[in-house]
PDB file of N, CA and C in Angstrom:
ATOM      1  N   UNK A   1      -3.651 -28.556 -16.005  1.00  0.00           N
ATOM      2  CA  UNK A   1      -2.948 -29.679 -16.615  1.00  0.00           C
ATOM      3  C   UNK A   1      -1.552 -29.222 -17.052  1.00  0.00           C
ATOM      4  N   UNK A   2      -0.263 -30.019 -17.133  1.00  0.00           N
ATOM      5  CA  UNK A   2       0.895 -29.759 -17.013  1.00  0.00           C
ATOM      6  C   UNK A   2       1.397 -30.436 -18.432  1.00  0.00           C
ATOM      7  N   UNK A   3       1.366 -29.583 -19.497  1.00  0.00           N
ATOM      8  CA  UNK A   3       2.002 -29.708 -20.821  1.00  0.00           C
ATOM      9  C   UNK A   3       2.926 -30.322 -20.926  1.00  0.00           C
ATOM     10  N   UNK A   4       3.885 -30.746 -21.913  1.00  0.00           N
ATOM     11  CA  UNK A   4       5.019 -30.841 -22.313  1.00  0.00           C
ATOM     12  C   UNK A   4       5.698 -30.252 -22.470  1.00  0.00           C
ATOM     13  N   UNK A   5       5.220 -28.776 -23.049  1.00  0.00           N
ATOM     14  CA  UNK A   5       6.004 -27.425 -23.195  1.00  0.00           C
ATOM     15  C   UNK A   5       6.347 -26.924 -21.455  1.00  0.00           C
ATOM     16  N   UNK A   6       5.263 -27.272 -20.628  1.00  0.00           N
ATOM     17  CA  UNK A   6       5.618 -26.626 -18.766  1.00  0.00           C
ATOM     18  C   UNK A   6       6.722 -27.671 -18.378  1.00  0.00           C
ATOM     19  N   UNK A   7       7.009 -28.745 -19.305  1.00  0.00           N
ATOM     20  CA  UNK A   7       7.943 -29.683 -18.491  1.00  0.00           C
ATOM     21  C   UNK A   7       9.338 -29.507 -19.264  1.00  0.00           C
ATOM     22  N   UNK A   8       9.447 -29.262 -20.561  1.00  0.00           N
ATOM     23  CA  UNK A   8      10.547 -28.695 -21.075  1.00  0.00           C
ATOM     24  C   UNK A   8      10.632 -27.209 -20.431  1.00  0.00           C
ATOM     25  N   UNK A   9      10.340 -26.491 -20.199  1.00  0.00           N
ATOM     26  CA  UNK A   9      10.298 -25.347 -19.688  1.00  0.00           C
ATOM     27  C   UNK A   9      11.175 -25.121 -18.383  1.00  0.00           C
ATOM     28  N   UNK A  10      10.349 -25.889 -17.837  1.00  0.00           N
ATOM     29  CA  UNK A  10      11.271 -26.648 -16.151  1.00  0.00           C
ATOM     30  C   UNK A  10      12.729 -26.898 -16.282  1.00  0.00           C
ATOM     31  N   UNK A  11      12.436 -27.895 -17.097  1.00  0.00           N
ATOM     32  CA  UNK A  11      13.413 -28.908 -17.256  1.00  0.00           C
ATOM     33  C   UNK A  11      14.620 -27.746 -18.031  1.00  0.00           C
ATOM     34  N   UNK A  12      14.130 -27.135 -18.870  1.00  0.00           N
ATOM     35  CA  UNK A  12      15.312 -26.111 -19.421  1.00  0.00           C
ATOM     36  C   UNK A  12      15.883 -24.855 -17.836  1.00  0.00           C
ATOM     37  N   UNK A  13      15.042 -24.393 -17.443  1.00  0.00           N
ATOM     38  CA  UNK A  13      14.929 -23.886 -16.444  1.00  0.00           C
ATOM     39  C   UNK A  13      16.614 -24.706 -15.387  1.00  0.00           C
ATOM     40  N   UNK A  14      16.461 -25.672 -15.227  1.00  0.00           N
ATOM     41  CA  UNK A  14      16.890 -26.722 -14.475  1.00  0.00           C
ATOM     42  C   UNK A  14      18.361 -27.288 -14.933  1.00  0.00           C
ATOM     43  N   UNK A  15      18.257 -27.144 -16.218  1.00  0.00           N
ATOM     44  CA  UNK A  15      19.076 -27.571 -16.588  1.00  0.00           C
ATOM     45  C   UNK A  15      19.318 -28.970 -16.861  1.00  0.00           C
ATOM     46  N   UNK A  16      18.424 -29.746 -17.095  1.00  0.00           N
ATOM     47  CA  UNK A  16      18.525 -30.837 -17.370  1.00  0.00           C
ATOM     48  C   UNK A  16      18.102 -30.972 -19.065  1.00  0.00           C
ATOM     49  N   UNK A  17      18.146 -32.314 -19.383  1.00  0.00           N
ATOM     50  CA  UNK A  17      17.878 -32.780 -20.606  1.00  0.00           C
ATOM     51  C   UNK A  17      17.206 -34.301 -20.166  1.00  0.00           C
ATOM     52  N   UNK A  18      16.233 -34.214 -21.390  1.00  0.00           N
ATOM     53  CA  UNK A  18      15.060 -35.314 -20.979  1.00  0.00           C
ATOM     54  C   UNK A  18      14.640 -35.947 -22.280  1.00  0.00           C
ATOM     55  N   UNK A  19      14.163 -37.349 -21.797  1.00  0.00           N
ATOM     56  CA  UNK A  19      13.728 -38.092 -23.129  1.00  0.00           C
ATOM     57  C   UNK A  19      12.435 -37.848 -23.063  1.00  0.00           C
ATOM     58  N   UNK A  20      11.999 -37.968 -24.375  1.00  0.00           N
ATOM     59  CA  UNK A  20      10.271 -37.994 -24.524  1.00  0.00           C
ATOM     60  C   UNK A  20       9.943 -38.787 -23.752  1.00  0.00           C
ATOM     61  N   UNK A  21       9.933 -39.803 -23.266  1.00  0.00           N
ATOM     62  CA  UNK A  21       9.530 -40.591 -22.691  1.00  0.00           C
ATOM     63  C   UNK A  21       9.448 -40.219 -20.825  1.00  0.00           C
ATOM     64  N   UNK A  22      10.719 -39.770 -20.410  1.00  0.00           N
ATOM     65  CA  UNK A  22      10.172 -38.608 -19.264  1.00  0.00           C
ATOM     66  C   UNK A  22       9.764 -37.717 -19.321  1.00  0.00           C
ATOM     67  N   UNK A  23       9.856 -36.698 -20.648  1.00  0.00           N
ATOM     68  CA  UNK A  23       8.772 -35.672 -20.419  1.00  0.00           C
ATOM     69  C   UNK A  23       7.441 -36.428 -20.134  1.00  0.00           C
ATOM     70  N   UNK A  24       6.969 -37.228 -20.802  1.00  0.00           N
ATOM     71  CA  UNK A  24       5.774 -37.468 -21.059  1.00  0.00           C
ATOM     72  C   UNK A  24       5.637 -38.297 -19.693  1.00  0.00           C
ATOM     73  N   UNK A  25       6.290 -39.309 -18.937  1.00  0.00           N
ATOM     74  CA  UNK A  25       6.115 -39.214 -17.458  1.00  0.00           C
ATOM     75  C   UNK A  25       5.957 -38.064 -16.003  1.00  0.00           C
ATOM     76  N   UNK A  26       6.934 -37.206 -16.225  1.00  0.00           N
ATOM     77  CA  UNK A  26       6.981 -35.913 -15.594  1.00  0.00           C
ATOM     78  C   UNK A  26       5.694 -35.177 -15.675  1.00  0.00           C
ATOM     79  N   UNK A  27       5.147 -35.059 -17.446  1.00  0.00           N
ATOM     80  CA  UNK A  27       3.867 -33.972 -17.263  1.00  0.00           C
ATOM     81  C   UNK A  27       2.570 -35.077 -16.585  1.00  0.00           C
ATOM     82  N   UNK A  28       2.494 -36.045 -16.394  1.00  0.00           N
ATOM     83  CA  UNK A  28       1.405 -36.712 -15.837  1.00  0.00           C
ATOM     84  C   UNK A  28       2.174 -36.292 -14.432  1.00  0.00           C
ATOM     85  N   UNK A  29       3.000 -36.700 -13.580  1.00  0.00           N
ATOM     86  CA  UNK A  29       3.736 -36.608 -12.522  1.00  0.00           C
ATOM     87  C   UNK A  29       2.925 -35.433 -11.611  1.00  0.00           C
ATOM     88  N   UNK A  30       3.733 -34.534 -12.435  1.00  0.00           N
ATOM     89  CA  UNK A  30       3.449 -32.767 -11.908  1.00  0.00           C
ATOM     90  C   UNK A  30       2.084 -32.497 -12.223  1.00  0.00           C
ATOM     91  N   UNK A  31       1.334 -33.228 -12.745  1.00  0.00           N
ATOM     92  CA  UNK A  31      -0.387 -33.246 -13.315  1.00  0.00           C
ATOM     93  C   UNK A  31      -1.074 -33.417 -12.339  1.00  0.00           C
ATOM     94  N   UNK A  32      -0.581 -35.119 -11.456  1.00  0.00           N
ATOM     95  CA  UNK A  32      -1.187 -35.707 -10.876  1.00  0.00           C
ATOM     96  C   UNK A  32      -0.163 -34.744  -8.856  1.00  0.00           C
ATOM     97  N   UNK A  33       0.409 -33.993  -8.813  1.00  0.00           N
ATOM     98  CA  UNK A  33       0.776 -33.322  -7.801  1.00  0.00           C
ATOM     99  C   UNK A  33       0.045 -31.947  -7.870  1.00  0.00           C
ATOM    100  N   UNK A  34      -0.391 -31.265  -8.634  1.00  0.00           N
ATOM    101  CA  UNK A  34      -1.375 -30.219  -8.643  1.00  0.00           C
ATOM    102  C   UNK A  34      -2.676 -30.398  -8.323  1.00  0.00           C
ATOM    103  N   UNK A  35      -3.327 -31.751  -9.139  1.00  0.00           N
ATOM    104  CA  UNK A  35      -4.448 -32.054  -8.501  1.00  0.00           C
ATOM    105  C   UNK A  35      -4.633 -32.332  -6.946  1.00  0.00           C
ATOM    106  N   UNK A  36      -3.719 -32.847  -6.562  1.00  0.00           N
ATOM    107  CA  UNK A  36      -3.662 -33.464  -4.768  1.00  0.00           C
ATOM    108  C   UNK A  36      -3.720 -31.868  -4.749  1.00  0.00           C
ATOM    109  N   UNK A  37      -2.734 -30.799  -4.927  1.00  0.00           N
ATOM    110  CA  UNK A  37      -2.734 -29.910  -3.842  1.00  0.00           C
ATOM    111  C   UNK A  37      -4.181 -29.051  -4.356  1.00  0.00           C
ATOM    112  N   UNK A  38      -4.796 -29.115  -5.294  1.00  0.00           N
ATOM    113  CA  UNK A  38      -6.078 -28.751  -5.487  1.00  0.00           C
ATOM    114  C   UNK A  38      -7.615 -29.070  -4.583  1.00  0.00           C
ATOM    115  N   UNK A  39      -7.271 -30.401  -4.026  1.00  0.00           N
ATOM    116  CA  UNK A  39      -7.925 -31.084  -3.301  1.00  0.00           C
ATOM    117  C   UNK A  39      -7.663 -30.692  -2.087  1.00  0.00           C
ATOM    118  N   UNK A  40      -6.176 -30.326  -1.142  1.00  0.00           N
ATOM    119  CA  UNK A  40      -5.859 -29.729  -0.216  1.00  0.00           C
ATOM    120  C   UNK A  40      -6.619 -28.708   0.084  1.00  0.00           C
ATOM    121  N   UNK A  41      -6.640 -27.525  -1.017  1.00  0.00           N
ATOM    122  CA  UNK A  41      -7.004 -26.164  -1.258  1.00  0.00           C
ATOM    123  C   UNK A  41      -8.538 -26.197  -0.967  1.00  0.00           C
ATOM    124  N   UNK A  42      -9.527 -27.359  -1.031  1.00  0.00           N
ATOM    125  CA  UNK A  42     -10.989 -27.687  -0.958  1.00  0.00           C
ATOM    126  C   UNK A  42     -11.256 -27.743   0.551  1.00  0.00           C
ATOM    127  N   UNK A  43     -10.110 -27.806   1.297  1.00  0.00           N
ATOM    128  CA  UNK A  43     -10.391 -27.961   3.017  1.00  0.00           C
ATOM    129  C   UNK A  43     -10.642 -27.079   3.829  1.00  0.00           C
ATOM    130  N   UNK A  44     -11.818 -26.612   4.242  1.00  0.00           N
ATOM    131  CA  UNK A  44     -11.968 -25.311   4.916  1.00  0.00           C
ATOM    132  C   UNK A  44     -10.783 -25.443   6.587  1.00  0.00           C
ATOM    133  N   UNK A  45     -10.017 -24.194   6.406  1.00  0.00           N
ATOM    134  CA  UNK A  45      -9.132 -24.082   7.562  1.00  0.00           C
ATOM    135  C   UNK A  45      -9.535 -22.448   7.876  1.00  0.00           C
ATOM    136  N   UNK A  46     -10.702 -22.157   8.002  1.00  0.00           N
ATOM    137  CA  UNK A  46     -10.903 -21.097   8.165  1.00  0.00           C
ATOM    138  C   UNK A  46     -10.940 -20.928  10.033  1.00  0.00           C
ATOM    139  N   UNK A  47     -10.949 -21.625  10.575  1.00  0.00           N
ATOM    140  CA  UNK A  47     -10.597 -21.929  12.190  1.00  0.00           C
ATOM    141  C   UNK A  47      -9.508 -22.667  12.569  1.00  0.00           C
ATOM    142  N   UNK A  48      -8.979 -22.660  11.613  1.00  0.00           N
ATOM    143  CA  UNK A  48      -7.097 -23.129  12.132  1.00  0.00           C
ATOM    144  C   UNK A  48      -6.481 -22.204  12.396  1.00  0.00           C
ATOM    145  N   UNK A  49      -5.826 -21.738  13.564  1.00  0.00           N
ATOM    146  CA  UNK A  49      -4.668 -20.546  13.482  1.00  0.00           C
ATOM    147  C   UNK A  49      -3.816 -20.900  13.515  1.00  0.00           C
ATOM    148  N   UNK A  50      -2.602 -20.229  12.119  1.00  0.00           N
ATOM    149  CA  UNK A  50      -1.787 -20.588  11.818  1.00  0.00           C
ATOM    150  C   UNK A  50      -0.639 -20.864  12.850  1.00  0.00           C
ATOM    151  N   UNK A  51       0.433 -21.633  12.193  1.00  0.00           N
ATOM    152  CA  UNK A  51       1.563 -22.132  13.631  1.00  0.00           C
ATOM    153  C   UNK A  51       2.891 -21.912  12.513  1.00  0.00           C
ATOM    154  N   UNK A  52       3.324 -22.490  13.345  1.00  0.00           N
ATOM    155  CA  UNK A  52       5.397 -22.602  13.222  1.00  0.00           C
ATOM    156  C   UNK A  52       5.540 -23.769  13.183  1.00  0.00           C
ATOM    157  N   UNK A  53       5.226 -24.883  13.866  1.00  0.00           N
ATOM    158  CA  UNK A  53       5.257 -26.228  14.136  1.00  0.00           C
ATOM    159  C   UNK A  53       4.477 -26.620  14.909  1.00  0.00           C
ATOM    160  N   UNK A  54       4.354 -28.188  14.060  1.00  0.00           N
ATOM    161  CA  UNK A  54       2.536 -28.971  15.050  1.00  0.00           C
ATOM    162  C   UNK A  54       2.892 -29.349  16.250  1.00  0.00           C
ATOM    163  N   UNK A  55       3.690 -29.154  16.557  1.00  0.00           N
ATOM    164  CA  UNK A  55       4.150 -29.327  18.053  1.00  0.00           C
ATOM    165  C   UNK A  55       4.579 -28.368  18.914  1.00  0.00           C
ATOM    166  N   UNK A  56       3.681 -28.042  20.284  1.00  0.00           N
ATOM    167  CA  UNK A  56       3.908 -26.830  20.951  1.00  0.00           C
ATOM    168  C   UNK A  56       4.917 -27.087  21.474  1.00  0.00           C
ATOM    169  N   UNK A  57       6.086 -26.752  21.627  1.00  0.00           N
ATOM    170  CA  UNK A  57       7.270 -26.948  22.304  1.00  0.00           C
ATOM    171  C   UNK A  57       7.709 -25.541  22.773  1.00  0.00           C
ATOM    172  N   UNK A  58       8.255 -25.146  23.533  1.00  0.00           N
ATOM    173  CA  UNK A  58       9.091 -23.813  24.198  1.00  0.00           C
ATOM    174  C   UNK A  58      10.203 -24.239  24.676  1.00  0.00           C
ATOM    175  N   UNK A  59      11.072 -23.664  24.423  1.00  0.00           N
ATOM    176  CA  UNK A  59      12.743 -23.574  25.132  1.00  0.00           C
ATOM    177  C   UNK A  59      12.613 -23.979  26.325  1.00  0.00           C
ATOM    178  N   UNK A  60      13.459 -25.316  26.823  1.00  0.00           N
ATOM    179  CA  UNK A  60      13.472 -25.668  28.518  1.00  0.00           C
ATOM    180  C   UNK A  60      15.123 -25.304  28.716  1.00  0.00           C
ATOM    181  N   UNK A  61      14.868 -24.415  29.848  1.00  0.00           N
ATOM    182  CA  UNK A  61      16.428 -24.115  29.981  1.00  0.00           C
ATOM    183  C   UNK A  61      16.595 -24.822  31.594  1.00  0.00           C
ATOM    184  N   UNK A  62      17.420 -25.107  31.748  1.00  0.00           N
ATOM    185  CA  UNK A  62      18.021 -25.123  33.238  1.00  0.00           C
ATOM    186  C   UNK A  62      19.502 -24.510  33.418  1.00  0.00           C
ATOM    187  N   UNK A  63      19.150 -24.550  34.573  1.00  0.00           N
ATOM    188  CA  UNK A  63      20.359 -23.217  34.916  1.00  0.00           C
ATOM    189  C   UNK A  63      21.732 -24.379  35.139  1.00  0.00           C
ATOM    190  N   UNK A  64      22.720 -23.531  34.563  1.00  0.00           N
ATOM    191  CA  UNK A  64      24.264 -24.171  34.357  1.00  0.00           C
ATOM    192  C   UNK A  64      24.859 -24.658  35.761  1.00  0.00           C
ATOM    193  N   UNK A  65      25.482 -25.654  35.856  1.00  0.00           N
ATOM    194  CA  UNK A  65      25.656 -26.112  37.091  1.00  0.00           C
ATOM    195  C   UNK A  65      27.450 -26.396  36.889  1.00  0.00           C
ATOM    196  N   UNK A  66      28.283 -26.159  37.478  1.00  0.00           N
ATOM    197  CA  UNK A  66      29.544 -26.685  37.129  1.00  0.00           C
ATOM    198  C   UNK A  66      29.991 -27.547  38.294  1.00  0.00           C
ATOM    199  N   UNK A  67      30.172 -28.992  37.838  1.00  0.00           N
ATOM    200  CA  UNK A  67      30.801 -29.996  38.253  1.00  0.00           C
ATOM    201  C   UNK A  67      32.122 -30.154  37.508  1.00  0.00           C
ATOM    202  N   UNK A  68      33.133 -30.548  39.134  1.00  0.00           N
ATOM    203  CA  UNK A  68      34.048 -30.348  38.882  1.00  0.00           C
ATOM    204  C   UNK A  68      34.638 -31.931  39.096  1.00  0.00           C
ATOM    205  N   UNK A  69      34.714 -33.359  38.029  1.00  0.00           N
ATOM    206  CA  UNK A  69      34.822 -34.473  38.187  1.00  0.00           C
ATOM    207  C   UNK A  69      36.187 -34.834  38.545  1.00  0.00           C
ATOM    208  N   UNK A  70      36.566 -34.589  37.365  1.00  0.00           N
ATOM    209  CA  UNK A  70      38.075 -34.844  37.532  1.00  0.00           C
ATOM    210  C   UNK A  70      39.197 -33.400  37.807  1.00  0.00           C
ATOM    211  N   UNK A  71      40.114 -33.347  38.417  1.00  0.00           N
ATOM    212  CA  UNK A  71      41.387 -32.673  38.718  1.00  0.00           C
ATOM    213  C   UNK A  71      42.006 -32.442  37.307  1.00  0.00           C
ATOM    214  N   UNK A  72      42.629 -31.619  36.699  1.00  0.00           N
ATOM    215  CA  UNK A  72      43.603 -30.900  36.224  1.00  0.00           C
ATOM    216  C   UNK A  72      44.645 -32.074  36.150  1.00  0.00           C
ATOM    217  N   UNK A  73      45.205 -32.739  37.460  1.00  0.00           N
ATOM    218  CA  UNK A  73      46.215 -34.005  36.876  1.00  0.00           C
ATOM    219  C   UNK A  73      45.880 -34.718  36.525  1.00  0.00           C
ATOM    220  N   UNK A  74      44.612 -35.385  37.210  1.00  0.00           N
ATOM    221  CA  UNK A  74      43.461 -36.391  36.196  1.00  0.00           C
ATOM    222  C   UNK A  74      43.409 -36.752  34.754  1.00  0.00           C
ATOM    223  N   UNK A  75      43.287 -34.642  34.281  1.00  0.00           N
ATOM    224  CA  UNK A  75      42.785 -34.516  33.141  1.00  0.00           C
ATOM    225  C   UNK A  75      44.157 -35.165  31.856  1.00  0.00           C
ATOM    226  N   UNK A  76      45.447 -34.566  32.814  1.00  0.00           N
ATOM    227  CA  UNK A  76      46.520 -34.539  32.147  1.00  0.00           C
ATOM    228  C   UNK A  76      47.094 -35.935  31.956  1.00  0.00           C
ATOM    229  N   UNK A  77      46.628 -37.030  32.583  1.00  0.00           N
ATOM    230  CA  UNK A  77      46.784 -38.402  32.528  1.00  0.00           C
ATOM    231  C   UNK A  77      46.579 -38.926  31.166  1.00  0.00           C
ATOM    232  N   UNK A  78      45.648 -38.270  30.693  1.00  0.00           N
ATOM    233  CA  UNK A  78      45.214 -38.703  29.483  1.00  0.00           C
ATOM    234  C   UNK A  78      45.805 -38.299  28.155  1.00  0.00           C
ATOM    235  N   UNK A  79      46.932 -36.928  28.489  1.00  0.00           N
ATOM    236  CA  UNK A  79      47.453 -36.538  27.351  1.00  0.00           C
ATOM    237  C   UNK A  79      48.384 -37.077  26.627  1.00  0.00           C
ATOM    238  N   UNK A  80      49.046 -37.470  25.506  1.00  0.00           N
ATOM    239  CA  UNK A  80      49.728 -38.239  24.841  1.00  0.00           C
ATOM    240  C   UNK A  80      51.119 -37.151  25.344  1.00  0.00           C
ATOM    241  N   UNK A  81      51.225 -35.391  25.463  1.00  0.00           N
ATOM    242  CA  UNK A  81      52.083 -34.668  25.789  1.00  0.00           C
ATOM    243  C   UNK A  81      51.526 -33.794  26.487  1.00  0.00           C
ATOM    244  N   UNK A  82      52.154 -33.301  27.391  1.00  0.00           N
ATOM    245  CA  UNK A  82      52.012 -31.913  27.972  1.00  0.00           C
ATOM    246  C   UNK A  82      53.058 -31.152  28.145  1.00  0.00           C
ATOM    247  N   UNK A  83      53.154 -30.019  28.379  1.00  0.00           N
ATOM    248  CA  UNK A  83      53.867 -29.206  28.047  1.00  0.00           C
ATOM    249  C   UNK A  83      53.178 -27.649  29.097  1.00  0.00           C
ATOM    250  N   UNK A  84      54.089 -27.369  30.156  1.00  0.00           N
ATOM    251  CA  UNK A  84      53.893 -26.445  30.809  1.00  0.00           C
ATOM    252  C   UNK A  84      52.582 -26.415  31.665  1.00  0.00           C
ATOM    253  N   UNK A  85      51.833 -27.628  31.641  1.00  0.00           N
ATOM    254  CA  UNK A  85      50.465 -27.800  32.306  1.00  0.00           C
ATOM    255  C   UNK A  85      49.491 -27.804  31.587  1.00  0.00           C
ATOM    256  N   UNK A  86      49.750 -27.501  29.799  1.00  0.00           N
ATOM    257  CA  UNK A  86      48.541 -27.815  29.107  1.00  0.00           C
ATOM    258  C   UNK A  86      48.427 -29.254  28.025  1.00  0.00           C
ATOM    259  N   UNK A  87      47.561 -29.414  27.609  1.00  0.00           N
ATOM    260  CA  UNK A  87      48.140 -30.469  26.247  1.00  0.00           C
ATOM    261  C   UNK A  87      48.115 -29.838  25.044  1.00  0.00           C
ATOM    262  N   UNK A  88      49.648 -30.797  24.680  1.00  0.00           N
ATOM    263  CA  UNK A  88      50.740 -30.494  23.573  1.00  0.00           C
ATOM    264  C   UNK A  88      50.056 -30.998  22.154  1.00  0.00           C
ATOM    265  N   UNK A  89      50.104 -30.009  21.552  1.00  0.00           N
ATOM    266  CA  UNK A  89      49.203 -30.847  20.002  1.00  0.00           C
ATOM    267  C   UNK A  89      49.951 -30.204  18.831  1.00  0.00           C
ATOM    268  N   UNK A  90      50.175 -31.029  17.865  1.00  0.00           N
ATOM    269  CA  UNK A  90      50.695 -30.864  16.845  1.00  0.00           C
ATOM    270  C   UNK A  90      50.632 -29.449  16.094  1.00  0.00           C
ATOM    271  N   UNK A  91      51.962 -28.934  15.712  1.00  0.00           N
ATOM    272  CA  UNK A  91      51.430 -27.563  15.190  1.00  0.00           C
ATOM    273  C   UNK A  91      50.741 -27.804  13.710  1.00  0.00           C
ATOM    274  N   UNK A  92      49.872 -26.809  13.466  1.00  0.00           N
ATOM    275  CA  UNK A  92      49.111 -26.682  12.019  1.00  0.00           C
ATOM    276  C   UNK A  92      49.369 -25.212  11.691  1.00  0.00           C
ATOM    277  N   UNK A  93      50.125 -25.765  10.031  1.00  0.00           N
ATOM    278  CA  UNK A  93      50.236 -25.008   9.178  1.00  0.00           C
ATOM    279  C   UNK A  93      51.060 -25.046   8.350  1.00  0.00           C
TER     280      UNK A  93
END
């Protein structure tokens, strides 16, 4: 069971500040979240082997392919500037 003193405790911990009225919500709160995981703890998983994620997934790779869509002047159609064959962009700094 989760005191008032375990919820000021926290809560100092935390850095917060609390009214009686949430402590006294909070320690039922964190009361009633210990019991669930108490009930968890009652489930035999003694034939579960443990995982990473409930979903078997493995890395799908495919191999890199380079398509070549548009041309270099194509590309440069689109630049607001160019400059020597590349695009021109504002200096930073």
């Amino acid at each position: 069971m989760i005191t008032i003193k375990d919820v000021e405790h926290v809560a100092k911990l935390a850095r917060l500040e609390l009214t009686e009225a949430e402590k006294e919500k909070f320690s039922k709160q964190l009361g009633d979240v210990l019991k669930y995981v108490e009930q968890m703890n009652e489930v035999d998983t003694s034939n579960v082997e443990p995982l990473s994620h409930v979903v078997d997934f493995c890395n799908v790779m495919r191999d890199d392919e380079i398509h070549y869509d548009c041309t270099k002047e194509q590309l440069m159609k689109n630049a607001p500037e160019v400059e020597n064959g590349f695009f021109k962009v504002p200096k930073i700094g």
